[in-house]
C-alpha atoms as a PDB file:
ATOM      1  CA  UNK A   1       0.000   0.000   0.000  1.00  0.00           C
ATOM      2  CA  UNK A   2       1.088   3.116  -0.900  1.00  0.00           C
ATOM      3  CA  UNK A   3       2.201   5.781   1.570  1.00  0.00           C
ATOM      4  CA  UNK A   4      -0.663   8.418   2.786  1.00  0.00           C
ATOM      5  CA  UNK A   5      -0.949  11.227   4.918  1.00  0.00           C
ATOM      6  CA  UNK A   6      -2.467  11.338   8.305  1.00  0.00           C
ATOM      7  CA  UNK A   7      -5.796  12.809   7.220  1.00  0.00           C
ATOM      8  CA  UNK A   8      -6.101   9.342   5.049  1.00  0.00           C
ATOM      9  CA  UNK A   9      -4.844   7.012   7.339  1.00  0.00           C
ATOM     10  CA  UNK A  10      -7.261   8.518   9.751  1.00  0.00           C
ATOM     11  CA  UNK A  11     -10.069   7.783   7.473  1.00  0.00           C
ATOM     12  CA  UNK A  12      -9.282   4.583   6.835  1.00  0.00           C
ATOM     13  CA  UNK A  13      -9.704   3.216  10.386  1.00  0.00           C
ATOM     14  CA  UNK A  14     -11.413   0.354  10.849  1.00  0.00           C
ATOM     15  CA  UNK A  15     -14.872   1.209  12.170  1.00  0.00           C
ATOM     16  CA  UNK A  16     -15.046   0.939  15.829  1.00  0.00           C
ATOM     17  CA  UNK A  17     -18.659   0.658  17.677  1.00  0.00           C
ATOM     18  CA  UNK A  18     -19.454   3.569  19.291  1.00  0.00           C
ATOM     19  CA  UNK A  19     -21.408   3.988  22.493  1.00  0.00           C
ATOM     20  CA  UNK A  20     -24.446   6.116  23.009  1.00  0.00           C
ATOM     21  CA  UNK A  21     -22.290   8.983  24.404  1.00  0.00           C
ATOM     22  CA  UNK A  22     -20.089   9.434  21.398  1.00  0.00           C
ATOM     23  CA  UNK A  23     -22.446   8.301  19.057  1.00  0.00           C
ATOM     24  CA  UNK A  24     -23.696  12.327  18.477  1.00  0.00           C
ATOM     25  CA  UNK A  25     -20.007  13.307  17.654  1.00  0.00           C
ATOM     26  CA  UNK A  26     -19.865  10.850  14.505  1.00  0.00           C
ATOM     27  CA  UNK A  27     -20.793  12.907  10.890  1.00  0.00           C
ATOM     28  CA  UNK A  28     -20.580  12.495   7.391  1.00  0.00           C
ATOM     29  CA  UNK A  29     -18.009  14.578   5.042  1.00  0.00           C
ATOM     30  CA  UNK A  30     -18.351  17.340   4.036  1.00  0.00           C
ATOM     31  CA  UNK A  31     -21.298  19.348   4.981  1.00  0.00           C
ATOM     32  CA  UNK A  32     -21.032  17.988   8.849  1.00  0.00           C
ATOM     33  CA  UNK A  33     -18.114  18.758   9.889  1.00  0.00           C
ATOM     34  CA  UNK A  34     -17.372  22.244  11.743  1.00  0.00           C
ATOM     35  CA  UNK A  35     -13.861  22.407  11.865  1.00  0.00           C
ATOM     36  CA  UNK A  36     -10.322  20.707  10.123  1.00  0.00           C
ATOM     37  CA  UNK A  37      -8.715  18.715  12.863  1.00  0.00           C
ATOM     38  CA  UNK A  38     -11.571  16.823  14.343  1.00  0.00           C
ATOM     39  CA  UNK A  39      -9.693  14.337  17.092  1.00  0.00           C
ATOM     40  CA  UNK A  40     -12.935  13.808  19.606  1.00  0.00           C
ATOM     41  CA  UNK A  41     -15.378  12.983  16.417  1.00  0.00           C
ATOM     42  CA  UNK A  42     -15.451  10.058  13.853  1.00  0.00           C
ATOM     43  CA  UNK A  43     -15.710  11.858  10.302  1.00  0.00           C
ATOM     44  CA  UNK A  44     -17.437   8.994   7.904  1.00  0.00           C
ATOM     45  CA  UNK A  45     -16.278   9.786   4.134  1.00  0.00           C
ATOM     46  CA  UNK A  46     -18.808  12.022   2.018  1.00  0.00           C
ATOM     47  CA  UNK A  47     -21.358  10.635  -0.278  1.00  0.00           C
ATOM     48  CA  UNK A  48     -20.185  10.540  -4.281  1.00  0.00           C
ATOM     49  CA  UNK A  49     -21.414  13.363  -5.955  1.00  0.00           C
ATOM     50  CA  UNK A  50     -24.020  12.577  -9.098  1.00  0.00           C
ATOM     51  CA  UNK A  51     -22.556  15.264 -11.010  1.00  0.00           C
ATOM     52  CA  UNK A  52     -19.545  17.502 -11.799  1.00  0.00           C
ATOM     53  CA  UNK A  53     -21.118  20.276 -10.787  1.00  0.00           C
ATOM     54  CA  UNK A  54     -21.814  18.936  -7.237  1.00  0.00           C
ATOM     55  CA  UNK A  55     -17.779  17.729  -7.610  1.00  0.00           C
ATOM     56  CA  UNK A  56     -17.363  21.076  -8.604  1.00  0.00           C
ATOM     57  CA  UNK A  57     -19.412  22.793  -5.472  1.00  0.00           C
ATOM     58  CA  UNK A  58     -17.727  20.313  -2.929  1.00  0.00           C
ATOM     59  CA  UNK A  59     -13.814  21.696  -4.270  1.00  0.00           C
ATOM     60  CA  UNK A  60     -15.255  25.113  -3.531  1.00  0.00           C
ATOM     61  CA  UNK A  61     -16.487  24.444  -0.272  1.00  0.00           C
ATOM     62  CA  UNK A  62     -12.939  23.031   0.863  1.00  0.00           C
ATOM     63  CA  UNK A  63     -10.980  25.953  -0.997  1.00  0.00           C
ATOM     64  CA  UNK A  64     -13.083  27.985   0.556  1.00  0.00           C
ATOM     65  CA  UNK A  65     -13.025  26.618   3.924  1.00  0.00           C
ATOM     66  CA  UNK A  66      -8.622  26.144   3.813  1.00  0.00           C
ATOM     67  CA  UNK A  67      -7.665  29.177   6.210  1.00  0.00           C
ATOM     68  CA  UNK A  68     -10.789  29.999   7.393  1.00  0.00           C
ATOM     69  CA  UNK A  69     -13.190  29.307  10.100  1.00  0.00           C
ATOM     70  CA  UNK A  70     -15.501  26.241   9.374  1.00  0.00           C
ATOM     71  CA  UNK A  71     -18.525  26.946  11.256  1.00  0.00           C
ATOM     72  CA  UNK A  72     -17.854  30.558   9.460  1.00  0.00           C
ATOM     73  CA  UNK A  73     -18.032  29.073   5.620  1.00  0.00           C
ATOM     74  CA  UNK A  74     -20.830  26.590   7.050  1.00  0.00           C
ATOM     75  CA  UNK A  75     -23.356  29.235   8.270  1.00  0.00           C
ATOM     76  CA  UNK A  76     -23.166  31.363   5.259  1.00  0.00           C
ATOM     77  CA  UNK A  77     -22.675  28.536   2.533  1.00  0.00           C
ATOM     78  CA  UNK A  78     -26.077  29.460   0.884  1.00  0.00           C
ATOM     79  CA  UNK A  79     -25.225  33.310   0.852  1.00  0.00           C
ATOM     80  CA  UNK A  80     -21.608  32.320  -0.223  1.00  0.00           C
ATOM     81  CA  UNK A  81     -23.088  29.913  -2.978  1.00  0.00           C
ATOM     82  CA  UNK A  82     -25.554  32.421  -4.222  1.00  0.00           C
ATOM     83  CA  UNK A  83     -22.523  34.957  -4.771  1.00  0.00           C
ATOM     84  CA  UNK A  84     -20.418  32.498  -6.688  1.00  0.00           C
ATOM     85  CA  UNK A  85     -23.278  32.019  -8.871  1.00  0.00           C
ATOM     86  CA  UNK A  86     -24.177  28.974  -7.207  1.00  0.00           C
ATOM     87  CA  UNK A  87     -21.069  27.057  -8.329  1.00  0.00           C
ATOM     88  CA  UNK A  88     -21.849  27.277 -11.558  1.00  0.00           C
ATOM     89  CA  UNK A  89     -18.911  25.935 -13.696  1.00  0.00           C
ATOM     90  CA  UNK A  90     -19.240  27.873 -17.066  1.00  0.00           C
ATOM     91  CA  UNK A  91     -20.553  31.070 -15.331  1.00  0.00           C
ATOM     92  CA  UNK A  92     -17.470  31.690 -13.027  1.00  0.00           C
ATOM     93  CA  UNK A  93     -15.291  30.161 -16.052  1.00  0.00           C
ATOM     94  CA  UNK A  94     -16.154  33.211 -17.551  1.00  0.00           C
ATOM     95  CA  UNK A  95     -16.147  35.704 -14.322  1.00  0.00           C
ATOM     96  CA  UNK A  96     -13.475  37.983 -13.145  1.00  0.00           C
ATOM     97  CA  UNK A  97     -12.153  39.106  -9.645  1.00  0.00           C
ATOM     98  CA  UNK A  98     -13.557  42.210  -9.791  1.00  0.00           C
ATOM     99  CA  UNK A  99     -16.849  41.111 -10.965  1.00  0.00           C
ATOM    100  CA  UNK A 100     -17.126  38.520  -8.166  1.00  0.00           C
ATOM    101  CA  UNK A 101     -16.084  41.006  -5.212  1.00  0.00           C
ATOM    102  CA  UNK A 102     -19.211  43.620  -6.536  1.00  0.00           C
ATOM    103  CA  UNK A 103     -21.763  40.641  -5.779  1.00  0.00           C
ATOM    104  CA  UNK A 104     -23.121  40.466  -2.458  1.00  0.00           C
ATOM    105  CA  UNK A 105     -22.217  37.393  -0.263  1.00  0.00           C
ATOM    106  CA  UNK A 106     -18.574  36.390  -2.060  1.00  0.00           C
ATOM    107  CA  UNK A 107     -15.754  36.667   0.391  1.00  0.00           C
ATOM    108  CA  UNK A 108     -13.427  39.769   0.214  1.00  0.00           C
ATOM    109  CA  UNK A 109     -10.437  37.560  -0.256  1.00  0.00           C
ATOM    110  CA  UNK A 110      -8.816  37.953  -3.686  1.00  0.00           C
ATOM    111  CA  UNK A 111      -6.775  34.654  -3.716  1.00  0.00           C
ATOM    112  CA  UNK A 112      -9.646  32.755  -2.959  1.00  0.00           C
ATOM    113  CA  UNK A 113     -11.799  34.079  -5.505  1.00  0.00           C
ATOM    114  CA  UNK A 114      -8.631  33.784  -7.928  1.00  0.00           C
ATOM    115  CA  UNK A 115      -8.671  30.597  -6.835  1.00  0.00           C
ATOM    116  CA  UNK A 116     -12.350  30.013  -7.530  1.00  0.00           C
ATOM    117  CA  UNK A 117     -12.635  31.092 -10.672  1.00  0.00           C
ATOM    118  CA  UNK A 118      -8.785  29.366 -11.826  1.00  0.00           C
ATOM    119  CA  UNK A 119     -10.148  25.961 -10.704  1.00  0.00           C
ATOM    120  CA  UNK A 120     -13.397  26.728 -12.327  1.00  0.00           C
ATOM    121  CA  UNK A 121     -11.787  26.987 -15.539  1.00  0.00           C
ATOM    122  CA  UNK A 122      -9.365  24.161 -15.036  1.00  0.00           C
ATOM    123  CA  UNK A 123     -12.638  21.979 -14.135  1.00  0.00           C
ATOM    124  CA  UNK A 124     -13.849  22.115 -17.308  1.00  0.00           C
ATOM    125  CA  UNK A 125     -10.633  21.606 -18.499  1.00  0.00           C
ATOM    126  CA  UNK A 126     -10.381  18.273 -16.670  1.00  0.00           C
ATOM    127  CA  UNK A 127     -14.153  17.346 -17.785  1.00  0.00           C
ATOM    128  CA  UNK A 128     -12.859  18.169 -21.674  1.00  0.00           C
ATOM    129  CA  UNK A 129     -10.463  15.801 -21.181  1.00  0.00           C
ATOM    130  CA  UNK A 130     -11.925  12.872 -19.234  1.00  0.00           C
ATOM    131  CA  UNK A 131     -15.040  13.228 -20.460  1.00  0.00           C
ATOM    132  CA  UNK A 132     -16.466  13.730 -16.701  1.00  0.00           C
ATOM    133  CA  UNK A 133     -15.009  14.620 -13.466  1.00  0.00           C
ATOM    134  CA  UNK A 134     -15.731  10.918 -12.136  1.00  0.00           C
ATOM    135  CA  UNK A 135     -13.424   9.311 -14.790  1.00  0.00           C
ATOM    136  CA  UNK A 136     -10.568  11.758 -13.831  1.00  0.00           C
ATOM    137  CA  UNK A 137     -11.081  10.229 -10.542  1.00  0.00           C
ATOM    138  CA  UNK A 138     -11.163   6.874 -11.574  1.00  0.00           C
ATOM    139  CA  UNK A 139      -7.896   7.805 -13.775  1.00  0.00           C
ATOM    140  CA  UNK A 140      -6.206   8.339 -10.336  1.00  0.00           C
ATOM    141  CA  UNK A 141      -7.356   5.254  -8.571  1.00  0.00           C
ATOM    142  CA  UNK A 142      -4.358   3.394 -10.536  1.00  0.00           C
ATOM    143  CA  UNK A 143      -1.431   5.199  -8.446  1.00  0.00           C
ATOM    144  CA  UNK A 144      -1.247   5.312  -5.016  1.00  0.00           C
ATOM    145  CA  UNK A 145      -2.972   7.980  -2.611  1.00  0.00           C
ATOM    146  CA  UNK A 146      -0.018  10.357  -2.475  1.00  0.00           C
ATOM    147  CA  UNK A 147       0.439  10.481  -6.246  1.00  0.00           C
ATOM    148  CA  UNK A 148      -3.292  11.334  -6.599  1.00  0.00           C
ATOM    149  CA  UNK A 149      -3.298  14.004  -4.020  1.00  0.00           C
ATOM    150  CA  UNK A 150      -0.105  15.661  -5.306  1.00  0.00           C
ATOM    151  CA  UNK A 151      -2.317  15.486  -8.969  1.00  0.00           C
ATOM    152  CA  UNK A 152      -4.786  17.234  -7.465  1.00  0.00           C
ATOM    153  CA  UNK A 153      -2.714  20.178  -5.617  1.00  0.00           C
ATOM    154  CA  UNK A 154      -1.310  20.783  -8.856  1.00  0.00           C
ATOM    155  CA  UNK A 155      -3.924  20.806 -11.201  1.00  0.00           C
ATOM    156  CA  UNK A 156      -5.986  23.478  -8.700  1.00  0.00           C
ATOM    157  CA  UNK A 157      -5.595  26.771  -7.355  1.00  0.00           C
ATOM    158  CA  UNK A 158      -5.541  27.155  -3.163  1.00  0.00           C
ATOM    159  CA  UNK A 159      -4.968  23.447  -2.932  1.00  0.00           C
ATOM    160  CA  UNK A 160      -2.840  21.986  -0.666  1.00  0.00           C
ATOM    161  CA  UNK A 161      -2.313  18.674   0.369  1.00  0.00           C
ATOM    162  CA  UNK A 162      -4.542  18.838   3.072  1.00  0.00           C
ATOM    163  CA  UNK A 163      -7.045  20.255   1.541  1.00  0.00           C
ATOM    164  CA  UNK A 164      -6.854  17.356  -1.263  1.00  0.00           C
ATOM    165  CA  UNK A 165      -6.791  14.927   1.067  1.00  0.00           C
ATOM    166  CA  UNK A 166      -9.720  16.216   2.386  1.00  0.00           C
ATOM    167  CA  UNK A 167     -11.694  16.600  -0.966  1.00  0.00           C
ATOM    168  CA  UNK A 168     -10.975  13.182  -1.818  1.00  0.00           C
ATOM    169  CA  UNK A 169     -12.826  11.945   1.398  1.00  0.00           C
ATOM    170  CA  UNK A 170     -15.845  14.252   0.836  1.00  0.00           C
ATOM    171  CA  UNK A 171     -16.341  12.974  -1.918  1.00  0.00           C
ATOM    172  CA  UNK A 172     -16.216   9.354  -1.260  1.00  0.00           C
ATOM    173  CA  UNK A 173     -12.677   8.575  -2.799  1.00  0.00           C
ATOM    174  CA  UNK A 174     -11.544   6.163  -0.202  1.00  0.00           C
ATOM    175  CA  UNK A 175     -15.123   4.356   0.375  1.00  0.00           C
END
């Protein structure tokens, strides 16, 4: 088995049973957790998305989140999603920086709405070439987890490895 960060090992755990008390503290990826390093929860891997643009939506969500203050991003995710024109692939493709920061609920942050609208475009480049964002995935499940993560930090914008690491178990990459 291939070498993987702690994030990933961390998800791969075998399930342990969980007693009543503790039982509140387990959650699904990505929309349940509140904040990066969860050590008193069990975070269960995210449920595949049925479409690139919910892949797309989920990327935002963690390049949004890298830096900032979970709960934050969580409590204003449908004022944040209505600014970015609701994740819309083609639409913030096409956007600027400038454009973005006049629309009210987009986060002042320049490299994050950079970022946003880089990936955006580099999105559809990866659907061009794959055909969908699922078969770039399934492109990556021939090397080993490191090798896919370090794909993914370089292929986006305001992607780290944590944050890829992440993404791929919101998603359900590991399941």
């Amino acid at each position: 088995m291939s070498e993987i960060g702690p994030l990933a090992k961390k998800f791969r755990k075998k399930r342990i049973s969980i007693s009543m008390n503790e039982s509140s503290r387990e959650h699904r990826a990505p929309w349940e957790c509140t904040f990066a390093k969860e050590e008193k929860s069990r975070c269960r891997p995210g449920i595949r998305p049925k479409s690139d643009q919910q892949y797309f939506e989920v990327l935002c969500l963690c390049v949004l989140q890298a830096g900032l203050g979970w709960g934050m991003v969580r409590k204003n995710w449908s004022t944040l999603k209505k600014g970015f024109y609701n994740f819309d692939i083609k639409r913030l493709a096409k956007a600027t920086v400038n454009e973005l920061f006049k629309r009210e609920g987009v986060i002042k942050n320049k490299n994050k709405v950079k970022a946003i609208i880089e990936d955006a475009r580099e999105f559809q480049n990866t659907i061009q070439e794959a055909g969908s964002f699922s078969n770039f995935l399934r492109s990556l499940k021939g090397m080993g987890d490191k090798e896919a993560i370090r794909k993914l930090t370089q292929r986006f914008s305001q992607v780290g490895e944590y944050t890829a690491e992440y993404y791929l178990h919101s998603i359900g990459y590991w399941k």
